[in-house]
N, C-alpha and C. Protein backbone atom coordinates (compact mmCIF):
# COMPACT_ATOMS: atom_id res chain seq x y z
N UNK A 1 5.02 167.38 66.18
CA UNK A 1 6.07 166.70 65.48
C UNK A 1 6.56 165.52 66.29
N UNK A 2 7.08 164.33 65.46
CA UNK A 2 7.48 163.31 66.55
C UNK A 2 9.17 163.11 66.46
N UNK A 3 9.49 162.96 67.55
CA UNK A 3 10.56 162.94 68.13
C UNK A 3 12.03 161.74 66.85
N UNK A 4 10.97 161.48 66.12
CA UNK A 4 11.86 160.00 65.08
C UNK A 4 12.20 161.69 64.36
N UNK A 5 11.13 162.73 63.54
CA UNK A 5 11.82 163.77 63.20
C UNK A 5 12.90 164.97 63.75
N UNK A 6 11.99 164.88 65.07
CA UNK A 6 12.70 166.26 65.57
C UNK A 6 14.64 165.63 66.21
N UNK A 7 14.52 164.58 66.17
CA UNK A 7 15.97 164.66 67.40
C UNK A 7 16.74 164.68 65.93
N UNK A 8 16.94 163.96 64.87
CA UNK A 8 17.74 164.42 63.68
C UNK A 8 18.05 165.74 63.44
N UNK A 9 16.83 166.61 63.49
CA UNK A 9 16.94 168.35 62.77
C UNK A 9 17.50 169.11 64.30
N UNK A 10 17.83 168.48 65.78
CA UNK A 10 18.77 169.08 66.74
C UNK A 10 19.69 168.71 66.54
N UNK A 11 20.18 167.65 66.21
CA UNK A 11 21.12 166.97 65.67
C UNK A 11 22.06 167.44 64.58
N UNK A 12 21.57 167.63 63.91
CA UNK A 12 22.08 168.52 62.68
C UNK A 12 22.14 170.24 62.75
N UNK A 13 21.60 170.94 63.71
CA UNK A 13 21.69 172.10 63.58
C UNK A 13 22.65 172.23 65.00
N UNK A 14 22.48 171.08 66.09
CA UNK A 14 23.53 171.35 66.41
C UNK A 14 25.13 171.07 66.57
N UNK A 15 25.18 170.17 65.29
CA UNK A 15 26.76 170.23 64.79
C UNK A 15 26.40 171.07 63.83
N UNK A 16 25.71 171.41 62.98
CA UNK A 16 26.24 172.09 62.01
C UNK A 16 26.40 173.81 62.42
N UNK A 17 25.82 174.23 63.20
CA UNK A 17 26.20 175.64 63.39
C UNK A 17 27.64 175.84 64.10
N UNK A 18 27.84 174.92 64.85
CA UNK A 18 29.24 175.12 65.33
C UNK A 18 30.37 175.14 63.99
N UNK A 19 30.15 174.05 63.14
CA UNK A 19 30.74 173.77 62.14
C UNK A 19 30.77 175.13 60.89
N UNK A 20 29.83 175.87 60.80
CA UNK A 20 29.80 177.08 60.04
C UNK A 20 30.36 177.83 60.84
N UNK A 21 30.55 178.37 62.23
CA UNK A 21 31.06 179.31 62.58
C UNK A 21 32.48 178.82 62.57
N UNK A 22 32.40 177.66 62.37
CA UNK A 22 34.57 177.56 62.57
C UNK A 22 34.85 177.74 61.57
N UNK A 23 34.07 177.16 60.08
CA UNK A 23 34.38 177.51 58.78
C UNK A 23 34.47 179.50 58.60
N UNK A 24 33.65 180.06 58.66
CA UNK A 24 33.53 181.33 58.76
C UNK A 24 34.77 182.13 59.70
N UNK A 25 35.22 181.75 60.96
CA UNK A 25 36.31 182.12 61.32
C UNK A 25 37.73 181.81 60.57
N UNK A 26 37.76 180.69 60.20
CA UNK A 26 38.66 180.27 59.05
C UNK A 26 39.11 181.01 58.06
N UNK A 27 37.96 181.29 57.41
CA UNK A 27 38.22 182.43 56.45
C UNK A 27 37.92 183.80 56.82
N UNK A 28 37.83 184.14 57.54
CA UNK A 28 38.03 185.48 58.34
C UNK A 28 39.74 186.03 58.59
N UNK A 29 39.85 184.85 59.57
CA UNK A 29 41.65 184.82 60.29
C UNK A 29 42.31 185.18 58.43
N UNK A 30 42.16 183.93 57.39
CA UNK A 30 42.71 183.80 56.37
C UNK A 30 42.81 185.18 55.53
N UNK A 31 41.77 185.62 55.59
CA UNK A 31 41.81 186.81 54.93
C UNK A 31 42.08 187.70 55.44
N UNK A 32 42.45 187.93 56.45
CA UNK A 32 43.44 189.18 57.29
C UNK A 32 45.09 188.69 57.07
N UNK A 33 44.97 187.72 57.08
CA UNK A 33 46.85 187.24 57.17
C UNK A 33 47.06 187.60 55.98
N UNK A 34 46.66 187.23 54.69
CA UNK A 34 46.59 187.80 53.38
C UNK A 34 46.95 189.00 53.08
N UNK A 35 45.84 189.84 54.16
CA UNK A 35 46.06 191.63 53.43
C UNK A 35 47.34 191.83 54.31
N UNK A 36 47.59 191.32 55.36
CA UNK A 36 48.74 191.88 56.26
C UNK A 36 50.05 191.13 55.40
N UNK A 37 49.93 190.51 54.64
CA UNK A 37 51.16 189.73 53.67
C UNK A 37 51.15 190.95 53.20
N UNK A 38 50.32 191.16 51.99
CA UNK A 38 49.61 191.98 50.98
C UNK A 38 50.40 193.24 51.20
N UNK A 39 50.14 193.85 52.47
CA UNK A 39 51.05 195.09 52.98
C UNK A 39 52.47 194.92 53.04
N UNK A 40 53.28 193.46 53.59
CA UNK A 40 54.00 193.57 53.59
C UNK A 40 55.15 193.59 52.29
N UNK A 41 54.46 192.62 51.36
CA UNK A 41 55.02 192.93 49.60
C UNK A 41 54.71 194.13 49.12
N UNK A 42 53.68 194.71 49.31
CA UNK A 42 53.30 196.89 48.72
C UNK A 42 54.51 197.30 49.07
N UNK A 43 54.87 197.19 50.39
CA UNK A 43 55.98 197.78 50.94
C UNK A 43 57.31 197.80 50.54
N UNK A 44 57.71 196.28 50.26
CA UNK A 44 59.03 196.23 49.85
C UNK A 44 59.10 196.35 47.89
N UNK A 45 58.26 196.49 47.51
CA UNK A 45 58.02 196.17 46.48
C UNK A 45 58.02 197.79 46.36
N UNK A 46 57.58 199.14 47.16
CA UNK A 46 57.34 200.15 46.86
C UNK A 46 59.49 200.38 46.93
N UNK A 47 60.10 200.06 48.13
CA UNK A 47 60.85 200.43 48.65
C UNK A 47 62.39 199.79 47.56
N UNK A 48 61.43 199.01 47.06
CA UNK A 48 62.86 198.32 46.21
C UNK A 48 62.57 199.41 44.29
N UNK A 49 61.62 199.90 44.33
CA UNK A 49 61.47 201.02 43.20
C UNK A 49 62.10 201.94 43.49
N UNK A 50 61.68 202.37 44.42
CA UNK A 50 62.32 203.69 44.91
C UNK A 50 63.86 203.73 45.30
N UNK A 51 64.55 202.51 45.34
CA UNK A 51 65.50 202.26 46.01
C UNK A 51 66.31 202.24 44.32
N UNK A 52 65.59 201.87 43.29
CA UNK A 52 66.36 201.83 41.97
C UNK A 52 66.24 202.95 41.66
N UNK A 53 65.43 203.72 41.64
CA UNK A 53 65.30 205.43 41.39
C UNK A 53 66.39 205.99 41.77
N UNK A 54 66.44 206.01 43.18
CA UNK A 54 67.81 206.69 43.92
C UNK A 54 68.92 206.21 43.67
N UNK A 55 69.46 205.23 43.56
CA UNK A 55 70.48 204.47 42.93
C UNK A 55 71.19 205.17 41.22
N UNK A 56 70.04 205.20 40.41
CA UNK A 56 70.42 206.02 39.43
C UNK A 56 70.64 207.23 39.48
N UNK A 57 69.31 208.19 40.35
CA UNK A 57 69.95 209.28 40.53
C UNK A 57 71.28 209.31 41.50
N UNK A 58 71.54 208.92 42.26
CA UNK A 58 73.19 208.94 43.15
C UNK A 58 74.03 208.34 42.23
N UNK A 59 73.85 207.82 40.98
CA UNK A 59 75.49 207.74 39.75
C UNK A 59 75.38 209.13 39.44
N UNK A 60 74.21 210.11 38.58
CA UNK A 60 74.03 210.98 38.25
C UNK A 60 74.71 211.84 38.99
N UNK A 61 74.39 211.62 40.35
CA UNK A 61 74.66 213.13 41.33
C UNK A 61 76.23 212.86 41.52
N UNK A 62 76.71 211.71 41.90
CA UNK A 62 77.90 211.28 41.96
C UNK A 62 79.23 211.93 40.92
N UNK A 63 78.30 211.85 39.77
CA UNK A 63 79.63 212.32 38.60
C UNK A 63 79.34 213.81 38.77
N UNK A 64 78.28 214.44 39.06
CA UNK A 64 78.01 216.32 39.24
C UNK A 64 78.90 216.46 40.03
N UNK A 65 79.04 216.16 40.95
CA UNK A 65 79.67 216.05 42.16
C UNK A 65 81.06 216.01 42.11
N UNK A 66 81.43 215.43 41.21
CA UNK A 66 83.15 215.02 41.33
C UNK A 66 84.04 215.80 39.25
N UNK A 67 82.76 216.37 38.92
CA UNK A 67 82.59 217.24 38.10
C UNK A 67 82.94 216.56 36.95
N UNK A 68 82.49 215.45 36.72
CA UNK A 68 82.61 214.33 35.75
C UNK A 68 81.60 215.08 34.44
N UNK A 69 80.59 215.42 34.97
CA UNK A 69 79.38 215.90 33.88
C UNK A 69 79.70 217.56 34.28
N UNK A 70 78.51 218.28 33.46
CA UNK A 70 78.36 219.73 33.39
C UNK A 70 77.13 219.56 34.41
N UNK A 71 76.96 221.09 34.78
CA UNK A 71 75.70 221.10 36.04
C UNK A 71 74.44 220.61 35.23
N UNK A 72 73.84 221.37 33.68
CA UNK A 72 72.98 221.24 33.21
C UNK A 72 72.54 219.39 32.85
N UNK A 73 74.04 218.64 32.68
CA UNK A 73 73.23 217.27 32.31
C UNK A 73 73.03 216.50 33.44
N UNK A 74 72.07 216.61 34.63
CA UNK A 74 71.80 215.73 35.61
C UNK A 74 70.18 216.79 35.33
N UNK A 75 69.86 217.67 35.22
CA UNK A 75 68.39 218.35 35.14
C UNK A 75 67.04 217.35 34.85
N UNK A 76 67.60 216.54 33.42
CA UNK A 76 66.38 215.43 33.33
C UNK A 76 66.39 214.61 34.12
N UNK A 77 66.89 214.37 35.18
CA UNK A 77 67.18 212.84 36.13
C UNK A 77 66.83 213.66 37.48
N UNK A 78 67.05 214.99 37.51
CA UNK A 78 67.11 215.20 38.67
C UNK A 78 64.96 215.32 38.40
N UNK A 79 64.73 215.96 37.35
CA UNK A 79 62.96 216.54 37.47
C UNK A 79 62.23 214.81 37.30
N UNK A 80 63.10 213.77 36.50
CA UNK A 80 62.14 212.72 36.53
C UNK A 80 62.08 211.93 38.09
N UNK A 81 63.50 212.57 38.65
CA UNK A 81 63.28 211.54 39.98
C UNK A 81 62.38 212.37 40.95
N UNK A 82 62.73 213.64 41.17
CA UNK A 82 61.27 214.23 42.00
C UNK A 82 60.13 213.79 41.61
N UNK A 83 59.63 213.66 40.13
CA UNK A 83 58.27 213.49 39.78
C UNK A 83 57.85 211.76 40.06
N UNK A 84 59.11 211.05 40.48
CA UNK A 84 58.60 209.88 40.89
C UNK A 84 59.01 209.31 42.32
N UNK A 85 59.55 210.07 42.81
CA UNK A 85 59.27 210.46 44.08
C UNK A 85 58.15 211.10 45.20
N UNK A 86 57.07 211.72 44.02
CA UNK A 86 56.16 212.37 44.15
C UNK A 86 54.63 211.08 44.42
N UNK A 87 55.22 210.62 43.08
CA UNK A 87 54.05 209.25 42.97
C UNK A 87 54.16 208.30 44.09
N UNK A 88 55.47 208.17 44.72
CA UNK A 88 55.79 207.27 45.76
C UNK A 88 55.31 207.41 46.54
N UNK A 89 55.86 208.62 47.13
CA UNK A 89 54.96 209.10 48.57
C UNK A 89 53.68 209.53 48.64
N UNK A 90 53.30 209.03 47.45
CA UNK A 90 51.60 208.39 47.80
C UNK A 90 51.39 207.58 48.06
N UNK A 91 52.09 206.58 47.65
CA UNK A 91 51.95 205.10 47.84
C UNK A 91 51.97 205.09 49.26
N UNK A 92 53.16 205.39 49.67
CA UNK A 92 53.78 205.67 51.11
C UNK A 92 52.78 206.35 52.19
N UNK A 93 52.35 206.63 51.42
CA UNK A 93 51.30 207.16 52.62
C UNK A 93 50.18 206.01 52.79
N UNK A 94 49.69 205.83 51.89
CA UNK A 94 48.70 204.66 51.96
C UNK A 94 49.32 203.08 52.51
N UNK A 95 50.41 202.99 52.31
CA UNK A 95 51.49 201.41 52.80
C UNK A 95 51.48 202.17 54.16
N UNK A 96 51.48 203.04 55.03
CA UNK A 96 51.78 203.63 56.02
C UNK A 96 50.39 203.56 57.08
N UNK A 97 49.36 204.20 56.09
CA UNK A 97 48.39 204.40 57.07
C UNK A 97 47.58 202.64 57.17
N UNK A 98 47.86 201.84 56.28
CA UNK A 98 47.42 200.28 56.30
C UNK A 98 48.60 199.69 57.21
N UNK A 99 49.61 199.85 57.48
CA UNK A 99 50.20 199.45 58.43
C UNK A 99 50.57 200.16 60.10
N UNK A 100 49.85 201.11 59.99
CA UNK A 100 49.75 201.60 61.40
C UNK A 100 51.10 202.97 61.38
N UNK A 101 51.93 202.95 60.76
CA UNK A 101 53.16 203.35 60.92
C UNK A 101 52.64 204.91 61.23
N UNK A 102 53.37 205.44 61.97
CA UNK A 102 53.32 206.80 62.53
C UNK A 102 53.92 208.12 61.25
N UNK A 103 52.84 208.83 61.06
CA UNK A 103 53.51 210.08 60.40
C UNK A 103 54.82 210.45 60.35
N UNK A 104 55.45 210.65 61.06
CA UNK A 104 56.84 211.44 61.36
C UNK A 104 58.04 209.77 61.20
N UNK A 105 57.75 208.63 61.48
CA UNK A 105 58.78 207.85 60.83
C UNK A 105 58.30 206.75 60.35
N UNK A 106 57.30 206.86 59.26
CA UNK A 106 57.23 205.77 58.19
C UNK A 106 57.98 206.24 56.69
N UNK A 107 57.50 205.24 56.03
CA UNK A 107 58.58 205.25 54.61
C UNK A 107 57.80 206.44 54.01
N UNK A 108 56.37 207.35 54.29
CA UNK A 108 55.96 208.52 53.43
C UNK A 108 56.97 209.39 54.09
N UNK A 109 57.07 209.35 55.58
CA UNK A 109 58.52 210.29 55.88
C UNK A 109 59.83 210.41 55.24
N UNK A 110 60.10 209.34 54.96
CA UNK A 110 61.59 208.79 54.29
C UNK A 110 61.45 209.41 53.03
N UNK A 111 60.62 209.44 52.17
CA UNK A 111 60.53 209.51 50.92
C UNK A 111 60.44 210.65 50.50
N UNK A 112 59.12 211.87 51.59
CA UNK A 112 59.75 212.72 51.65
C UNK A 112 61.36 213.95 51.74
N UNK A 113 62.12 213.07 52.49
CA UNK A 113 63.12 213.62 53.33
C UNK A 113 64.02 213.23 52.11
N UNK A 114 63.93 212.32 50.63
CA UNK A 114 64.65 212.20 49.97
C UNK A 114 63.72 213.31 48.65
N UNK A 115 63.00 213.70 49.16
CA UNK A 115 62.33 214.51 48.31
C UNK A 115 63.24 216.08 48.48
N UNK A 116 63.32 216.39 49.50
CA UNK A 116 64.34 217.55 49.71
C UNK A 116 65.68 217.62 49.56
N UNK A 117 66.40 216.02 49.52
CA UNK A 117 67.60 215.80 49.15
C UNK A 117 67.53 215.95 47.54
N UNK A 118 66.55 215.74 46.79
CA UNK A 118 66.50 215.62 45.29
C UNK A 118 66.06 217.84 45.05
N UNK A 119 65.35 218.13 45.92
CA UNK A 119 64.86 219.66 46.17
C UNK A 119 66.67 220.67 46.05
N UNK A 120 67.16 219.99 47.08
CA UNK A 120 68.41 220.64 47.70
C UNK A 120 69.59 220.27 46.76
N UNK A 121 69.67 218.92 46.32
CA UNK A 121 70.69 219.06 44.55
C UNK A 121 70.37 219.79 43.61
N UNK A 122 69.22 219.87 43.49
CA UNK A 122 68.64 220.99 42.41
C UNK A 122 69.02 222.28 42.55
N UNK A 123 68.73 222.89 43.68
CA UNK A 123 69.51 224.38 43.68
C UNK A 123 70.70 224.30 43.92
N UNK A 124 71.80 223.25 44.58
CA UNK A 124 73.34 223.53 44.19
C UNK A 124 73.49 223.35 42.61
N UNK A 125 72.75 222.38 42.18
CA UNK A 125 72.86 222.71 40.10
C UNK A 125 73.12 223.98 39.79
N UNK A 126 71.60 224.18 40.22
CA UNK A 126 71.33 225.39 39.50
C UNK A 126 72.71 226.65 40.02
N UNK A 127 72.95 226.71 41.41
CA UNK A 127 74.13 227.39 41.80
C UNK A 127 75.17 227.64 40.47
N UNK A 128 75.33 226.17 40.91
CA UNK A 128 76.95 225.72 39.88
C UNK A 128 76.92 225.81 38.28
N UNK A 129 75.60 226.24 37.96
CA UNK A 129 75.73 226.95 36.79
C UNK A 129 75.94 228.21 36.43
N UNK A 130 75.71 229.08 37.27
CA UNK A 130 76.49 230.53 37.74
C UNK A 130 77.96 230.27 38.04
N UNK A 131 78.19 231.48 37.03
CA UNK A 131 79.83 231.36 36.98
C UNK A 131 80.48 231.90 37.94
N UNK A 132 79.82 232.68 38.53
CA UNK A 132 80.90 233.43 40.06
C UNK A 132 81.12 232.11 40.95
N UNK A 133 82.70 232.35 41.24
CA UNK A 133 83.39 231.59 42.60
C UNK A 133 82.29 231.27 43.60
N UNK A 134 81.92 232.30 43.88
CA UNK A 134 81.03 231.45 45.31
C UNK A 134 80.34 231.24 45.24
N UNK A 135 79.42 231.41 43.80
CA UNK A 135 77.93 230.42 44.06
C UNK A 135 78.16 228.77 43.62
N UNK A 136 79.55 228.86 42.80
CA UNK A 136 79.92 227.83 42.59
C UNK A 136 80.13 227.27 43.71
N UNK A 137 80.97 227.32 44.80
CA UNK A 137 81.34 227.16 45.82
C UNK A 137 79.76 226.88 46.65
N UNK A 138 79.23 227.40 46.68
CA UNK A 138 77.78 227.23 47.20
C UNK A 138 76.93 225.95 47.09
N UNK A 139 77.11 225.90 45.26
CA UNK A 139 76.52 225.70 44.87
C UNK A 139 77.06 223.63 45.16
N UNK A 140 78.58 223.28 44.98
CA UNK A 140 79.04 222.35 45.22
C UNK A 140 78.74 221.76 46.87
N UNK A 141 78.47 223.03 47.97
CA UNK A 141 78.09 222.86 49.51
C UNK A 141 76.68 222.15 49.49
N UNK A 142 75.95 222.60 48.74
CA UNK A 142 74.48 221.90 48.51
C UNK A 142 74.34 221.05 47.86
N UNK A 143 74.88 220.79 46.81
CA UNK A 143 75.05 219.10 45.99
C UNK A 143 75.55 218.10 47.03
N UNK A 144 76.71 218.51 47.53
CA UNK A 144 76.74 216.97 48.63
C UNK A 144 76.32 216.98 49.71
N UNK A 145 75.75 217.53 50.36
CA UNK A 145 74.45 217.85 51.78
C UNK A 145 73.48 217.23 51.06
N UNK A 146 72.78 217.45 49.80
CA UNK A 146 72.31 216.75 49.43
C UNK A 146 72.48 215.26 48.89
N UNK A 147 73.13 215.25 48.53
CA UNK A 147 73.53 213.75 47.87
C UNK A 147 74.06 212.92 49.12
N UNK A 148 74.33 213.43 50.07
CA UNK A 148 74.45 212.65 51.61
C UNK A 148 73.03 212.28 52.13
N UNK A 149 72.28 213.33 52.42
CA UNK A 149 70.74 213.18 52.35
C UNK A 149 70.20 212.31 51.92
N UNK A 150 70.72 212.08 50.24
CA UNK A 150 69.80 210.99 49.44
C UNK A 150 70.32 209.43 49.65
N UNK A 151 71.36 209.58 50.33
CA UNK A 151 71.83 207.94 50.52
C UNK A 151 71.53 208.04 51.93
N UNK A 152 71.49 209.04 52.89
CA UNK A 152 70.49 208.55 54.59
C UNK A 152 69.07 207.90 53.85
N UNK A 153 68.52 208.78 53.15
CA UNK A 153 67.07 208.76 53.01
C UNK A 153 66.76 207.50 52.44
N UNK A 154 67.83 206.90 51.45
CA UNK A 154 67.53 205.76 50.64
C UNK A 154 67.71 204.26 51.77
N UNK A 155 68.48 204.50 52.39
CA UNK A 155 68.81 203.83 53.40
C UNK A 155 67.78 203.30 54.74
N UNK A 156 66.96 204.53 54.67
CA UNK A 156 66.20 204.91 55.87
C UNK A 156 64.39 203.91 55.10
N UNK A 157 64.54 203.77 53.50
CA UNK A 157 63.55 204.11 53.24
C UNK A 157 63.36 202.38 53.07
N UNK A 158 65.03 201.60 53.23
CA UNK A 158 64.83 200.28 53.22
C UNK A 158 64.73 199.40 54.56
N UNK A 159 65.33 200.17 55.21
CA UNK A 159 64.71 200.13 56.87
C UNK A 159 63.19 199.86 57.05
N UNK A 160 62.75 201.16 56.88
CA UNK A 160 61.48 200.68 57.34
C UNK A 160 60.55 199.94 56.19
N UNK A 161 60.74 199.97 54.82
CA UNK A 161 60.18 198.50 54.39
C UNK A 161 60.55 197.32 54.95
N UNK A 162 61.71 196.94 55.41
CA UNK A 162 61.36 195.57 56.35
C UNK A 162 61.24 195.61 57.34
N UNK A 163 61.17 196.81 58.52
CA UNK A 163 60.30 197.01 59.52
C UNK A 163 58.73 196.24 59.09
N UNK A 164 58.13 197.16 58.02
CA UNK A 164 56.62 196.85 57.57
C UNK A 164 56.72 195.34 57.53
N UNK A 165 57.55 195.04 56.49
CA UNK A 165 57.52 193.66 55.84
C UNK A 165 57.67 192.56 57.23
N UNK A 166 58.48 192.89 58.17
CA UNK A 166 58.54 191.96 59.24
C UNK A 166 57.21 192.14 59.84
N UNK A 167 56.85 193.28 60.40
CA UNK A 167 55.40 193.31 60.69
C UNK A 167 54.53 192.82 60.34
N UNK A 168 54.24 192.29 59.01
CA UNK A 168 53.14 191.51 58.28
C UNK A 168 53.90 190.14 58.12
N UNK A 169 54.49 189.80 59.14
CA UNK A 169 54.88 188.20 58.77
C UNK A 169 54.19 187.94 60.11
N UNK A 170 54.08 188.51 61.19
CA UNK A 170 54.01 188.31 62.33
C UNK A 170 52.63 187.87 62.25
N UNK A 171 51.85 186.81 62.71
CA UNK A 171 50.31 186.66 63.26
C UNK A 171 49.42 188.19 63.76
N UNK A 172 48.61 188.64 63.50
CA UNK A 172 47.97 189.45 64.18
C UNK A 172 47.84 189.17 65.56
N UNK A 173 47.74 189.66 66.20
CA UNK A 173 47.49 189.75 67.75
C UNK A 173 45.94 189.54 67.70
N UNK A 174 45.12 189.03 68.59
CA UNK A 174 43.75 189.23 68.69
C UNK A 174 43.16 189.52 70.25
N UNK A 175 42.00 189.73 70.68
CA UNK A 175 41.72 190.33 71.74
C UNK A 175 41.22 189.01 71.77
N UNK A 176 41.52 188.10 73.06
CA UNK A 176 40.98 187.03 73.76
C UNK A 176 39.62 187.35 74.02
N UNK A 177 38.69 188.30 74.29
CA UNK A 177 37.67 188.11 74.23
C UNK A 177 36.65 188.44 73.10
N UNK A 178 37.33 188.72 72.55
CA UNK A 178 36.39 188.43 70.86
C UNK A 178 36.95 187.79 69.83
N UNK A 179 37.62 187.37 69.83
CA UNK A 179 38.78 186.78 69.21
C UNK A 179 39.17 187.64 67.79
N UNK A 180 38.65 189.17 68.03
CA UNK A 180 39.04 189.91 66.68
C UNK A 180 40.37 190.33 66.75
N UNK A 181 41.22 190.79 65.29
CA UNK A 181 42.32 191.47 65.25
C UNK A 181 42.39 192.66 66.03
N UNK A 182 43.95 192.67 66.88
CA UNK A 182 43.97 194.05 67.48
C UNK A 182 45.07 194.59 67.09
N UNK A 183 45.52 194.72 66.20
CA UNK A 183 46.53 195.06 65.02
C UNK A 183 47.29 196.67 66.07
């Protein structure tokens, strides 16, 4: 081959491979900042549902509580909010394990822990529908242990969505010698 061909095709392969690998890192970096956005809207977006859930149920529990309603009319609010509390902390688990967050205090924890506050109003209900003095009495001790519960838990559960959410604003970290994410 003569050299009028060959120095063009070094020429070209060697800008252009540098030039594909910066393009290719480009959209590499890009598409990680994305899913780490991505996580951080799942998150608040899970945490601001759940945060209207509890909100309605705490008017509900609020008037049981101060004996505004009868025990029996909070039952549909109390079984639809467990059952979507249920769906959550799936979510929560999956927004959890994509963001690193530790078992014992991410938002599937939180959501749980308002899962037993919604568990633990349910049997002071059910108490306070028994007519004897002290299960009534009982039964009013476990409605607001619980309903205290459900405003820590609701509280706890908007915490750490912008824990997450701040977390995914942040740049990934990368290992200087590979320049991959070290999340």
């Amino acid at each position: 081959m003569s050299t009028d061909v060959l120095l063009p095709l070094v020429v070209f392969f060697a800008l252009g491979v540098p030039i594909l690998l910066l393009l290719w890192r480009v959209f590499v970096v890009g598409g990680e900042l994305r899913r780490y956005a991505q996580e951080g809207r799942a998150a608040v977006d899970l945490a601001r549902r759940t945060d209207t859930s509890l909100a309605e149920l705490s008017a509900v529990i609020d008037a049981l509580r101060r004996r505004r309603v009868e025990p029996d009319a909070g039952e549909a609010s109390l079984h639809a909010s467990a059952e979507a509390l249920r769906r959550y902390a799936q979510e929560a688990e999956v927004i959890d394990k994509r963001a690193g967050q530790p078992e014992s205090s991410g938002m599937h924890a939180e959501i749980v822990r308002a899962q037993r506050a919604v568990e633990m109003i349910e049997h002071g209900r059910v108490l306070m529908l028994d007519h004897l003095p002290e299960r009534i009495s009982e039964g009013e001790t476990s409605l607001k242990r619980g309903y205290l519960n459900l405003l820590h838990a609701r509280e706890a559960i908007r915490a750490r969505a912008e824990e997450i959410a701040a977390a995914a604003k942040e740049p990934p970290r990368t290992d200087p010698r590979w320049g991959t994410p070290g999340r």
